[in-house]
C-alpha atoms as a PDB file:
ATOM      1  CA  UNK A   1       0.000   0.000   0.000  1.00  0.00           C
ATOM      2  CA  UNK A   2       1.526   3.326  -0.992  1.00  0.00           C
ATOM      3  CA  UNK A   3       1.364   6.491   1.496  1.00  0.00           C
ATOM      4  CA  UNK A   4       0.492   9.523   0.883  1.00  0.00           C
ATOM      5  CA  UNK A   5       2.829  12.124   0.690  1.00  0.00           C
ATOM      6  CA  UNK A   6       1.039  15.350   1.497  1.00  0.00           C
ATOM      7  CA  UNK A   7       2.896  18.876   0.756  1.00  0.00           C
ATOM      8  CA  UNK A   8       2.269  22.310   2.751  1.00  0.00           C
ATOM      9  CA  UNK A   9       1.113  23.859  -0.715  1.00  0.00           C
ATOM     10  CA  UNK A  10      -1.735  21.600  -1.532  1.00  0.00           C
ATOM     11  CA  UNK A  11      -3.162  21.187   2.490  1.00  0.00           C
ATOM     12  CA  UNK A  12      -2.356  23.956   4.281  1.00  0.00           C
ATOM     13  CA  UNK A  13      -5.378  25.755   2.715  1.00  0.00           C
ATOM     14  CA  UNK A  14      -7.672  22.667   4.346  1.00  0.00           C
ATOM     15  CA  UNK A  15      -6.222  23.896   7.930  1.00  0.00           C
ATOM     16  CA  UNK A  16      -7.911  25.665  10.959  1.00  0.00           C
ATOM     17  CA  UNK A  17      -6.324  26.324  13.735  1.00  0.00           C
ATOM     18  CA  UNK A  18      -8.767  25.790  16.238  1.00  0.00           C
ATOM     19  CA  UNK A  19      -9.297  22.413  15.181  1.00  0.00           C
ATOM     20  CA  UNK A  20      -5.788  21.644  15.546  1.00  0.00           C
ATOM     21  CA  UNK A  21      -5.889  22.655  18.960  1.00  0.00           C
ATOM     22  CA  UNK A  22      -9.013  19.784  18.614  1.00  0.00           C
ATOM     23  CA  UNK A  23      -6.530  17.224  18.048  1.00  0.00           C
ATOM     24  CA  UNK A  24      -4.248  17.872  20.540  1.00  0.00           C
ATOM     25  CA  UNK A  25      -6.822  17.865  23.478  1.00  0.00           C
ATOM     26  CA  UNK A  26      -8.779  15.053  21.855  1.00  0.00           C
ATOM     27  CA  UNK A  27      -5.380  13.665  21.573  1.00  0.00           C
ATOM     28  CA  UNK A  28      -5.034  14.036  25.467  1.00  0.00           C
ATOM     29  CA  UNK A  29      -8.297  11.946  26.664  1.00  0.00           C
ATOM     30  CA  UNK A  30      -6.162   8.871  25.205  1.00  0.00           C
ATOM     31  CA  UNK A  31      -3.588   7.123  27.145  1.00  0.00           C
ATOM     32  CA  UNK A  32       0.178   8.324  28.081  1.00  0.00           C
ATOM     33  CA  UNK A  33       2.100   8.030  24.534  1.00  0.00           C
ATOM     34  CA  UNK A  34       5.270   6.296  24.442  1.00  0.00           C
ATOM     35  CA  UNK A  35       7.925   8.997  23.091  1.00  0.00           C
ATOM     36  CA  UNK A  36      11.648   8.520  22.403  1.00  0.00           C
ATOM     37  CA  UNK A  37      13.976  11.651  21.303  1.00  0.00           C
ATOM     38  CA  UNK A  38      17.638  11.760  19.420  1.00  0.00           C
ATOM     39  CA  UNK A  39      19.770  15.024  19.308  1.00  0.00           C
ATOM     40  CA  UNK A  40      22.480  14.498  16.786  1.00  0.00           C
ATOM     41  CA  UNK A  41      24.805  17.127  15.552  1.00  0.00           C
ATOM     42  CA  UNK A  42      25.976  20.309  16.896  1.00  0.00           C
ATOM     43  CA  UNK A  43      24.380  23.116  18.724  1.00  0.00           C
ATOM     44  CA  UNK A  44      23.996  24.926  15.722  1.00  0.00           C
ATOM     45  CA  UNK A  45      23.208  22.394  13.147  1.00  0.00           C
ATOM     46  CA  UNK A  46      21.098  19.729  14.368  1.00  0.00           C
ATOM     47  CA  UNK A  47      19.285  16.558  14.280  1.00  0.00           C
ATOM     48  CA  UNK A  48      16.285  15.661  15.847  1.00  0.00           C
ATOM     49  CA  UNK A  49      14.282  12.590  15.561  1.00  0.00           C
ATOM     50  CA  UNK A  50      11.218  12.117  17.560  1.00  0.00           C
ATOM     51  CA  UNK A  51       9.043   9.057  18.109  1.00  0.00           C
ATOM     52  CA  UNK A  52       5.822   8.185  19.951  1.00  0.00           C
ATOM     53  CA  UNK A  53       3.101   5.479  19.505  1.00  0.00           C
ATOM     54  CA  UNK A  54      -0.337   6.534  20.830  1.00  0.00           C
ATOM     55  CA  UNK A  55      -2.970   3.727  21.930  1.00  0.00           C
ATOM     56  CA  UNK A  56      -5.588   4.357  18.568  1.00  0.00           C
ATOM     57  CA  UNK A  57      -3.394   6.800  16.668  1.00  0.00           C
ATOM     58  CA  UNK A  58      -0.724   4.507  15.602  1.00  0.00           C
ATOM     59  CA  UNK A  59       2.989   5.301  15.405  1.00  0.00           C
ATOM     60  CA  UNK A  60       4.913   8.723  14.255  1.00  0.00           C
ATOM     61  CA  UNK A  61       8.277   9.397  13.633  1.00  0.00           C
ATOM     62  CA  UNK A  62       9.470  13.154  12.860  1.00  0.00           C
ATOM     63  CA  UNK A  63      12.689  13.772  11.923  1.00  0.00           C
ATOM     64  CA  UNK A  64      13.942  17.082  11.147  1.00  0.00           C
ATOM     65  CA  UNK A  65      17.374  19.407  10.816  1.00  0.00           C
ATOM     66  CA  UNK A  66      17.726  22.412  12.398  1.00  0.00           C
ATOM     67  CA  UNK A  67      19.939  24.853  11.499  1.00  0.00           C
ATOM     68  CA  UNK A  68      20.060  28.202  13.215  1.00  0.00           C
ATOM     69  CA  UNK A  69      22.144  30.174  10.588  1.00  0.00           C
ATOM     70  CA  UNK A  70      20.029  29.285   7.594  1.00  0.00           C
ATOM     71  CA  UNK A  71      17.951  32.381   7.701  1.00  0.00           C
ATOM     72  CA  UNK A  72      20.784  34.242   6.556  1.00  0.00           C
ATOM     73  CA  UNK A  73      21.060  31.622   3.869  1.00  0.00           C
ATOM     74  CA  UNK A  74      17.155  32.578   2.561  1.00  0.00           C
ATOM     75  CA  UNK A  75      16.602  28.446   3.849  1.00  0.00           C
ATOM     76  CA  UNK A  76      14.377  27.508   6.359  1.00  0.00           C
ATOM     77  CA  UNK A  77      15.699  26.923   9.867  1.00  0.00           C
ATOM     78  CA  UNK A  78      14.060  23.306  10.238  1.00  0.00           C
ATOM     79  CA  UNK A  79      13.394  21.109   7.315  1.00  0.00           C
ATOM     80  CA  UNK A  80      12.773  17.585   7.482  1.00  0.00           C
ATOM     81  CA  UNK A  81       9.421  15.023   7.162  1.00  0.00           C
ATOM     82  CA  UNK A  82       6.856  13.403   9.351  1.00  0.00           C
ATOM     83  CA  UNK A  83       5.965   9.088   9.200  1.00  0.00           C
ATOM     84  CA  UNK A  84       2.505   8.163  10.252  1.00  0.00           C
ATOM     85  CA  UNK A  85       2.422   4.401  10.549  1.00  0.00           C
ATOM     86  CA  UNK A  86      -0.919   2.438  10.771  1.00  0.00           C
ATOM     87  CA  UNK A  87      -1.839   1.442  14.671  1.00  0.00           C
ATOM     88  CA  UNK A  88      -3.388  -1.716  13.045  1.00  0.00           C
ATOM     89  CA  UNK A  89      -0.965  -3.182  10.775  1.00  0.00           C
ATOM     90  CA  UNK A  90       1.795  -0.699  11.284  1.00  0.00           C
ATOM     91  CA  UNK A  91       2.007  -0.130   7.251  1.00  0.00           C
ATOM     92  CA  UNK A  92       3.363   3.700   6.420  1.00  0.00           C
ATOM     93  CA  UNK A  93       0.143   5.340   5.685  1.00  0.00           C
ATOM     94  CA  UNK A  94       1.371   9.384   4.876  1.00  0.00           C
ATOM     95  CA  UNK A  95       4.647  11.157   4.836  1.00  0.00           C
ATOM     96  CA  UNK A  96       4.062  14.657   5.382  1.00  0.00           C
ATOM     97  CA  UNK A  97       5.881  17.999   5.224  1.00  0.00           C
ATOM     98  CA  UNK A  98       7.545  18.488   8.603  1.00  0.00           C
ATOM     99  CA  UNK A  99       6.912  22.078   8.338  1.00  0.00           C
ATOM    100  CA  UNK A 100       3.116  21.673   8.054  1.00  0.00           C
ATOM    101  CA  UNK A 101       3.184  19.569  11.099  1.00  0.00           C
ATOM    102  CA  UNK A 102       5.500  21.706  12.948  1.00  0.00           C
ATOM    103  CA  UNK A 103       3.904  25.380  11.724  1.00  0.00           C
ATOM    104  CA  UNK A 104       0.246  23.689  13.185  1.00  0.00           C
ATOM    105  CA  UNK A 105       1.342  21.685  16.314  1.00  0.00           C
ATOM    106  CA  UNK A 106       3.482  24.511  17.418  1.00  0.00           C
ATOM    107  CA  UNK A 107       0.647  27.059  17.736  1.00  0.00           C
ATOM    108  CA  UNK A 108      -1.759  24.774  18.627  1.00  0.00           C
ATOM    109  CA  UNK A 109       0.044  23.837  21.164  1.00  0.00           C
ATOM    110  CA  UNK A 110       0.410  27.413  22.638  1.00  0.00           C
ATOM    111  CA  UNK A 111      -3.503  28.176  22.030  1.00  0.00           C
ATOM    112  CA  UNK A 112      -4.522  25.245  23.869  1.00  0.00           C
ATOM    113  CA  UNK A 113      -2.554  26.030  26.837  1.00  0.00           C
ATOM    114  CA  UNK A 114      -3.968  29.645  26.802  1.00  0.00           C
ATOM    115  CA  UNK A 115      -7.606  28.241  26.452  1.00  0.00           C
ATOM    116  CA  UNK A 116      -6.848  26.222  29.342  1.00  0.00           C
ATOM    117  CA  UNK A 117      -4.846  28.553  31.597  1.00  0.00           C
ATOM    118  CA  UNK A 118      -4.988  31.914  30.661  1.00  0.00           C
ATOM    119  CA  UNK A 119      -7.728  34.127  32.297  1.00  0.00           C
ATOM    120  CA  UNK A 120     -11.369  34.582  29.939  1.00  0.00           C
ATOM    121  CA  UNK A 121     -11.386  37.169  27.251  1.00  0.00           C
ATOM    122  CA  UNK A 122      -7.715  38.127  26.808  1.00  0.00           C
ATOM    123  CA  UNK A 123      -7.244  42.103  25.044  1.00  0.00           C
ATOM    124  CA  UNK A 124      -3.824  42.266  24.409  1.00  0.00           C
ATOM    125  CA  UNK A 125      -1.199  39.798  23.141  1.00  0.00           C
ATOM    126  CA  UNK A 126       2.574  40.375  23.516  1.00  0.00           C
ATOM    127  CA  UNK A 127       4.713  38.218  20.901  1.00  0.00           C
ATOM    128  CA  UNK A 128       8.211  37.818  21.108  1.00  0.00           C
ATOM    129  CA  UNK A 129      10.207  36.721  18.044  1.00  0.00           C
ATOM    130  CA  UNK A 130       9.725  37.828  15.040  1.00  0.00           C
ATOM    131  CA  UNK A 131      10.142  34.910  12.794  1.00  0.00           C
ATOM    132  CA  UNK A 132       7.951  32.006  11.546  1.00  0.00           C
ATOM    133  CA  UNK A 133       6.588  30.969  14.606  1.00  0.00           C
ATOM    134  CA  UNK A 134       6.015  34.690  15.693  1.00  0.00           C
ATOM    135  CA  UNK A 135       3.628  34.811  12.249  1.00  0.00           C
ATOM    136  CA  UNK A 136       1.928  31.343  13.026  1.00  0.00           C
ATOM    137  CA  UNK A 137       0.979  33.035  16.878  1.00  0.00           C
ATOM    138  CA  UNK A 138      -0.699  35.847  15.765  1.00  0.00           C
ATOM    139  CA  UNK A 139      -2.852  34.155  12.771  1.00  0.00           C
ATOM    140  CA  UNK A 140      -3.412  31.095  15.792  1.00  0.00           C
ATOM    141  CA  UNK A 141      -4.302  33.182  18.407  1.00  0.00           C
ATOM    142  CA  UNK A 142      -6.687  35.306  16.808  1.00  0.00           C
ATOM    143  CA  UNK A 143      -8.421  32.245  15.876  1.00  0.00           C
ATOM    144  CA  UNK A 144      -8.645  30.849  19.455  1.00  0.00           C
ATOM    145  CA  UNK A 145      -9.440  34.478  21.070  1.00  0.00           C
ATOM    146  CA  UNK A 146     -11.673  36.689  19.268  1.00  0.00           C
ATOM    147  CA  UNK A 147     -11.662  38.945  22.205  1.00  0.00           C
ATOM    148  CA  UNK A 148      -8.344  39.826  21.111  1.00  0.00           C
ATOM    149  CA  UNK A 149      -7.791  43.907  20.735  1.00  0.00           C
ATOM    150  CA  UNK A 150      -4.221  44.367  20.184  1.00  0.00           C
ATOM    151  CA  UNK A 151      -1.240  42.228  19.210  1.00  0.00           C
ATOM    152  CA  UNK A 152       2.022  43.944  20.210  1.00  0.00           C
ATOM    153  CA  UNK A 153       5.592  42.169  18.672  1.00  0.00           C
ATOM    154  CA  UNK A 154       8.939  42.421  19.715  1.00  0.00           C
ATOM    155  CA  UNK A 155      11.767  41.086  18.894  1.00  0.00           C
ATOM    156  CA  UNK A 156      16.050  42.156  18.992  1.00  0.00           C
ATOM    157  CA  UNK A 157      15.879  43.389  15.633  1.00  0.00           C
ATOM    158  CA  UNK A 158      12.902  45.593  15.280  1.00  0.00           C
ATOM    159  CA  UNK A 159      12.879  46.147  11.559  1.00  0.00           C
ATOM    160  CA  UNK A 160      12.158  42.107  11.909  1.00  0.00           C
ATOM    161  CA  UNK A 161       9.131  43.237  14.196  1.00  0.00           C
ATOM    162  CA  UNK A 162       8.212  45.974  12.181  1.00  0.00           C
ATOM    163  CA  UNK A 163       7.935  43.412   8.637  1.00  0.00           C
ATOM    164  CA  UNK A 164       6.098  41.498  10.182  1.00  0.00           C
ATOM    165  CA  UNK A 165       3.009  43.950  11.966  1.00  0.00           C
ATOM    166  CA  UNK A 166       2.888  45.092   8.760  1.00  0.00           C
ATOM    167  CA  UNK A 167       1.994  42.071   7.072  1.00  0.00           C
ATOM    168  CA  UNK A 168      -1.365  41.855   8.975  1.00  0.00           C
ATOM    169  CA  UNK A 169      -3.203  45.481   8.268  1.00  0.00           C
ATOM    170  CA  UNK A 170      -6.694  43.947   8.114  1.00  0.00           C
ATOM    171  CA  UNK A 171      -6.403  41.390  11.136  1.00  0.00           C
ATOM    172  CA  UNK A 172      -9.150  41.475  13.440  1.00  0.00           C
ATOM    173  CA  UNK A 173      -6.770  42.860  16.005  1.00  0.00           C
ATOM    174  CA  UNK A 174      -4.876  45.830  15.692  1.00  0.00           C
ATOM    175  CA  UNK A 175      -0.633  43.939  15.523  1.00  0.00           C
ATOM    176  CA  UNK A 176       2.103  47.116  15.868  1.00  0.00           C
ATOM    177  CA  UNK A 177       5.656  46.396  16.769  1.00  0.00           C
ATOM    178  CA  UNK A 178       7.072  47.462  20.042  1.00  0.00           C
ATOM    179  CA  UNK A 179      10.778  48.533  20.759  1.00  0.00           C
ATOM    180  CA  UNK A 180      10.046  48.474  24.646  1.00  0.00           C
ATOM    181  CA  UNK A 181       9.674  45.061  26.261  1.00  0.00           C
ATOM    182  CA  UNK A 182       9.551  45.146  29.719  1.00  0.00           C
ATOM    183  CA  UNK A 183       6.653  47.908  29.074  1.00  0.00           C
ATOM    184  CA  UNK A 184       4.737  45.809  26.995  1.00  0.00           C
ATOM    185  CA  UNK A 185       5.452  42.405  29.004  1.00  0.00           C
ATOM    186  CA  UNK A 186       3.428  44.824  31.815  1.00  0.00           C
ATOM    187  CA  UNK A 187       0.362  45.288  30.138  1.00  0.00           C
ATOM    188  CA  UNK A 188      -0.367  42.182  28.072  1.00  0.00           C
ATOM    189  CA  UNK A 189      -2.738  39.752  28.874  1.00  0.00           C
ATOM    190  CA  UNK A 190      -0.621  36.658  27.261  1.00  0.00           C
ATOM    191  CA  UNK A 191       2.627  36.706  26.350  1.00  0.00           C
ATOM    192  CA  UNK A 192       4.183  34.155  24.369  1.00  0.00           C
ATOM    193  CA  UNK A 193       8.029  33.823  23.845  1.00  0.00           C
ATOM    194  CA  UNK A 194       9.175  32.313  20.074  1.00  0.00           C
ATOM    195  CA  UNK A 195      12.930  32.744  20.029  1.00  0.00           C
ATOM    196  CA  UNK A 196      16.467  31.363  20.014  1.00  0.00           C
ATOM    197  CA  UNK A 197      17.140  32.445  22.878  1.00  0.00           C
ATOM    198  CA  UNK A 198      20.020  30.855  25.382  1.00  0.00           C
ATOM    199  CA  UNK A 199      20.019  33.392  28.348  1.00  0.00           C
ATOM    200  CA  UNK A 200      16.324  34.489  29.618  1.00  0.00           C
ATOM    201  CA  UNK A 201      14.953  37.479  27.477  1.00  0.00           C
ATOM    202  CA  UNK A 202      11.481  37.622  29.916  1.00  0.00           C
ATOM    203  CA  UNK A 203      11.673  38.584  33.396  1.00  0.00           C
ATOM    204  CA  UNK A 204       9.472  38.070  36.341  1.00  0.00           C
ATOM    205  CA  UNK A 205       9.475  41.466  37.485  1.00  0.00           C
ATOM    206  CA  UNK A 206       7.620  43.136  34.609  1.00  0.00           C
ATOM    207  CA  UNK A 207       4.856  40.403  34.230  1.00  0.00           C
ATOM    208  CA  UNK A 208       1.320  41.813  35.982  1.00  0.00           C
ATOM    209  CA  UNK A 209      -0.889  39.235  38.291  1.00  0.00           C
ATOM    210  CA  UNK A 210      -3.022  37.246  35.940  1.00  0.00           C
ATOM    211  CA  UNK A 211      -0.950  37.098  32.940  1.00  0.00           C
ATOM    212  CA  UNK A 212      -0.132  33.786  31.174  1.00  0.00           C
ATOM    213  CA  UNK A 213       3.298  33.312  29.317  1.00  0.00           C
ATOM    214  CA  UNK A 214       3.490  30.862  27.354  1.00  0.00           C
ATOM    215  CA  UNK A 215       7.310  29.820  26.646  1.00  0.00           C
ATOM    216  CA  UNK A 216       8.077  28.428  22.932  1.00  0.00           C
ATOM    217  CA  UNK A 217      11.108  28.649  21.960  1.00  0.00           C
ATOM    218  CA  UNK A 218      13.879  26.748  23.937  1.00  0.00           C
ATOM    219  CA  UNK A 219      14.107  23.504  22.921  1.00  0.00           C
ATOM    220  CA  UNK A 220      17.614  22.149  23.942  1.00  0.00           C
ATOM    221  CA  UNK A 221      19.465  21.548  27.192  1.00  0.00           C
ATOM    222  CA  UNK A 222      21.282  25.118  26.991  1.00  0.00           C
ATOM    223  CA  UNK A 223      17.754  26.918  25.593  1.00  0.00           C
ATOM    224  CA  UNK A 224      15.791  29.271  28.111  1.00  0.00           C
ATOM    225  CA  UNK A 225      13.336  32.654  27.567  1.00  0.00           C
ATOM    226  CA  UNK A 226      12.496  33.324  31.306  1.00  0.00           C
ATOM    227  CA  UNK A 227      14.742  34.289  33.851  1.00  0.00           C
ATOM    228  CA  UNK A 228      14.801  32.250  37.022  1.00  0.00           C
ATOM    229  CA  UNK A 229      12.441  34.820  39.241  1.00  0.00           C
ATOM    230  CA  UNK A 230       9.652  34.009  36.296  1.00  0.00           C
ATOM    231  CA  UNK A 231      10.116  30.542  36.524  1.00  0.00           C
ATOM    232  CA  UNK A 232      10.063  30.250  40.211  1.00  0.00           C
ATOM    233  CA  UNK A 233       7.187  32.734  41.029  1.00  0.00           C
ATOM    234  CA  UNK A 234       4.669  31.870  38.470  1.00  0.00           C
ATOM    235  CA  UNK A 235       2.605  28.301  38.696  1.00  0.00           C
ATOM    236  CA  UNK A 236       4.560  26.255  36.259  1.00  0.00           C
ATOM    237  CA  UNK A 237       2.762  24.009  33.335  1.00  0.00           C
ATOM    238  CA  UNK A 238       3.871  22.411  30.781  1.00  0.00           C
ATOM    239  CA  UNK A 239       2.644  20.110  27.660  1.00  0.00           C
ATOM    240  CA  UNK A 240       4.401  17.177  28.332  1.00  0.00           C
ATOM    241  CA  UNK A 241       6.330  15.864  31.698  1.00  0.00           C
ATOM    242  CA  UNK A 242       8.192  13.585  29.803  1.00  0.00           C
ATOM    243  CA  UNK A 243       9.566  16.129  26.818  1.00  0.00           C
ATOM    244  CA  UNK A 244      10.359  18.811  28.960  1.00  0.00           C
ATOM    245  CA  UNK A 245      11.268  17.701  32.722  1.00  0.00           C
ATOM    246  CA  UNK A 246      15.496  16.987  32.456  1.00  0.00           C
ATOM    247  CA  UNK A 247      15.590  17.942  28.927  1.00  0.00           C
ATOM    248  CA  UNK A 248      15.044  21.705  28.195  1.00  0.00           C
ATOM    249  CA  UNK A 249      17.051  24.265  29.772  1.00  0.00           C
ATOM    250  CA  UNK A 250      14.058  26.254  31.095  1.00  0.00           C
ATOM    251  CA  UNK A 251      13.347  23.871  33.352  1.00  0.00           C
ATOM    252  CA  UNK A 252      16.481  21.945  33.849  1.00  0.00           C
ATOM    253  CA  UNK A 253      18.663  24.502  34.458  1.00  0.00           C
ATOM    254  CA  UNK A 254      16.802  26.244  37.211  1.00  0.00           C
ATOM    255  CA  UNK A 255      16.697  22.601  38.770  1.00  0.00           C
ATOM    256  CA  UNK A 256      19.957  21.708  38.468  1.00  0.00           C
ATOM    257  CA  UNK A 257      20.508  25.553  40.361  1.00  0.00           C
ATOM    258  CA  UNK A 258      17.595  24.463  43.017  1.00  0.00           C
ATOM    259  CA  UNK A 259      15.487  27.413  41.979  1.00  0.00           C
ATOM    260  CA  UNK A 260      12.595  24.662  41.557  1.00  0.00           C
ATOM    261  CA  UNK A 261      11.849  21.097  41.816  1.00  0.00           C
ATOM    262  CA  UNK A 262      10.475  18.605  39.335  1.00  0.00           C
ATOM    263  CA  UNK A 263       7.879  18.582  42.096  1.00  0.00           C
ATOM    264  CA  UNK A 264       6.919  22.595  41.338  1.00  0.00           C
ATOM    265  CA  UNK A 265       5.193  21.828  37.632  1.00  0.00           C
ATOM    266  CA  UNK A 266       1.469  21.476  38.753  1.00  0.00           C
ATOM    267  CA  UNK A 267      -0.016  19.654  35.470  1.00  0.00           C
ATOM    268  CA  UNK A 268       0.740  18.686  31.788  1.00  0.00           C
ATOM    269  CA  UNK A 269      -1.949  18.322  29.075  1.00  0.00           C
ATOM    270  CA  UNK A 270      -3.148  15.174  30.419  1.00  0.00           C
ATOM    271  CA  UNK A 271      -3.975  17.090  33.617  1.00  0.00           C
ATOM    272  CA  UNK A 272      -5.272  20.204  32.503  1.00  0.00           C
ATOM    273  CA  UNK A 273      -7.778  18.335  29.848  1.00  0.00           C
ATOM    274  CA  UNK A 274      -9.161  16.336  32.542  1.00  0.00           C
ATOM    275  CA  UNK A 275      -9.461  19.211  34.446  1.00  0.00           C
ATOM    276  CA  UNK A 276      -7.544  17.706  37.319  1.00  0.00           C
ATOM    277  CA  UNK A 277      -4.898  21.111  37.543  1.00  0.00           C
ATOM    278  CA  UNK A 278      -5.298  24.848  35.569  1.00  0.00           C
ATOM    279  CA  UNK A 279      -6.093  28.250  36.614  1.00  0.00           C
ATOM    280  CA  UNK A 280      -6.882  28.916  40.565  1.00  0.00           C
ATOM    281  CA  UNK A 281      -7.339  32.057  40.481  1.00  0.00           C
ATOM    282  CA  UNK A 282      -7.655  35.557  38.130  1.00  0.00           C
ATOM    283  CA  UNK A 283      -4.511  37.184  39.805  1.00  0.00           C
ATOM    284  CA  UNK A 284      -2.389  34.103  39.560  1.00  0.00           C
ATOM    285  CA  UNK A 285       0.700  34.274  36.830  1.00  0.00           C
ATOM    286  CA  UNK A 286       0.429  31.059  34.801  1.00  0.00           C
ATOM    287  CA  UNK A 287       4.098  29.902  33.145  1.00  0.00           C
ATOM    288  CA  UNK A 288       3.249  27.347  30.193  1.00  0.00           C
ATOM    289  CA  UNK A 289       6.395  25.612  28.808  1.00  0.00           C
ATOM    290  CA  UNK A 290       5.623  24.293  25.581  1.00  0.00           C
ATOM    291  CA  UNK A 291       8.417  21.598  24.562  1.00  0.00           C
ATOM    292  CA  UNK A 292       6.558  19.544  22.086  1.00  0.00           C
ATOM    293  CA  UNK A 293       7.053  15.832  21.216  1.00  0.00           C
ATOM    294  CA  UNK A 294       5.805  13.271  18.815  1.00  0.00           C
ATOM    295  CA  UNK A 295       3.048  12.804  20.637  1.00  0.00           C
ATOM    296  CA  UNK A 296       1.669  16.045  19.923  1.00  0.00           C
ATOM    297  CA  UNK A 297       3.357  15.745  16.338  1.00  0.00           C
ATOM    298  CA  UNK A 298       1.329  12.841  15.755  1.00  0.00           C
ATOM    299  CA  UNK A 299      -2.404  13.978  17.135  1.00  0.00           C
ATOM    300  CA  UNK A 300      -1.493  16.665  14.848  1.00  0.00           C
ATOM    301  CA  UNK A 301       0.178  14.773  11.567  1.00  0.00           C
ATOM    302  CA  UNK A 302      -3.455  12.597  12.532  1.00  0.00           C
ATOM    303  CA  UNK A 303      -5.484  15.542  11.647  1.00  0.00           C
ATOM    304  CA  UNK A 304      -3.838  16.972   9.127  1.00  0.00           C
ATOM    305  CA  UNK A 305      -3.927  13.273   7.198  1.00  0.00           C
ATOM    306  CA  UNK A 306      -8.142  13.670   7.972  1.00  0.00           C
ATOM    307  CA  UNK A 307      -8.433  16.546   5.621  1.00  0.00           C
ATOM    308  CA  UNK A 308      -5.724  16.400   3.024  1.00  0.00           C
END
């Protein structure tokens, strides 16, 4: 039986982003996935392959390079593909783009930790990063919150900032770039972090009671966004225990310092969907890590394969 090979061109057209985020909580009524990671390659050039097998979804293997110097090459920072094997017969049933799965999983995975943590009817959005995840947040969240009013970006380079506001004149929420951070950290009602960063670019002393960051970008063992007083003082989530817990450097370096505990994370998905941890109260600062996994690669490579 041949697979299907499905392209970003031809299906990301077919995509919503609200029922990605779907997926990924229908995705999270099912039982614990089995994961397994593989970092090969240096810091700046590398590769990572990531596995998981989901009781009714089958198996998934993504595997994908990613190399931080490539925008200045006019090449995309992470390339690779995504294997969706049958949970019956374990035949290879699609091969799609990695950078369909990855655009969609990414943001959904941020918007569904907002919907399930963030305080009701959010106004303002602060984005950090101005790349393609920064571009993916703003079209995602507007989807999930139409009470959105304002969509501030910032990012180290602000002509990067400034390109990109001004490729969204007619969205539903006013998006203007921002050259002060701390400022705008203050008054947003989200803020969401989707950069390279490897020393903390967010601080806990500018972020207002009730806010909910939501942490993107570090990936690796020497990757954090949010300083230490952040991590420690806001009630911690994340997507995944397993994906992020001794692997990412916003979490595993403050550990390894005894800032926090493995013990201080309150819930992952499997929690918050059940409704067994989330949100006690409006003036509470809720810290989401998202770290991924292909877990969440394959709820979403699932979906994607339903409407292609």
């Amino acid at each position: 039986m041949d697979a299907r090979i499905i392209t970003y061109d031809a299906t990301r057209p077919r995509l919503s982003w609200t029922d990605t985020m779907e997926a990924i909580r229908a995705g999270h009524t099912r039982p614990r996935a089995q994961i397994g990671d593989l970092f090969l390659g240096p810091s700046d050039g590398t590769l990572l392959t990531r596995g998981a097998y989901v009781e009714g979804l089958g198996y998934g293997v993504k595997s994908v390079t990613v190399f931080s110097g490539n925008a200045d090459r006019g090449l995309p920072t992470v390339q690779g593909a995504m294997f969706v094997f049958s949970p019956e017969d374990g035949h290879l049933e699609a091969i799609v783009d990695s950078r369909l799965v990855t655009e969609f999983k990414t943001a959904g995975d941020s918007i569904l930790g907002a919907r399930l943590l963030a305080c009701p009817d959010p106004v303002e959005l602060l984005i950090v990063g101005g790349g393609t995840v920064a571009r993916s947040l703003i079209l995602a969240y507007g989807a999930a919150f139409p009470s959105l009013e304002r969509i501030s970006i910032w990012s180290r380079r602000p002509e990067q900032a400034e390109a990109l506001a001004d490729e969204f004149p007619s969205h539903s929420a006013s998006v203007a770039a921002v050259d002060d951070l701390a400022r705008a950290a203050g008054h947003a009602d989200i803020v969401s972090t989707a950069t390279m960063a490897r020393e903390p670019v967010l601080r806990g002393k500018w972020i207002a009671p009730g806010t909910h960051v939501d942490l993107i970008g570090a990936f690796k063992p020497d990757m954090r966004e949010a300083d230490d007083a952040l991590i420690s003082g806001g009630s911690l989530f994340v997507d995944s225990r397993e994906t992020t817990i001794g692997h990412i450097g916003e979490l595993s370096i403050p550990i390894a310092a005894g800032v926090i505990t493995p013990e201080d994370v309150r819930g992952d998905f499997h929690d918050l969907v059940s409704g067994g941890a989330g949100r006690r109260s409006d003036d509470e600062i809720t810290v989401f890590k998202n770290g991924g996994g292909a877990h969440l690669d394959l709820m979403v490579a699932r979906y994607i394969a339903s409407v292609a």
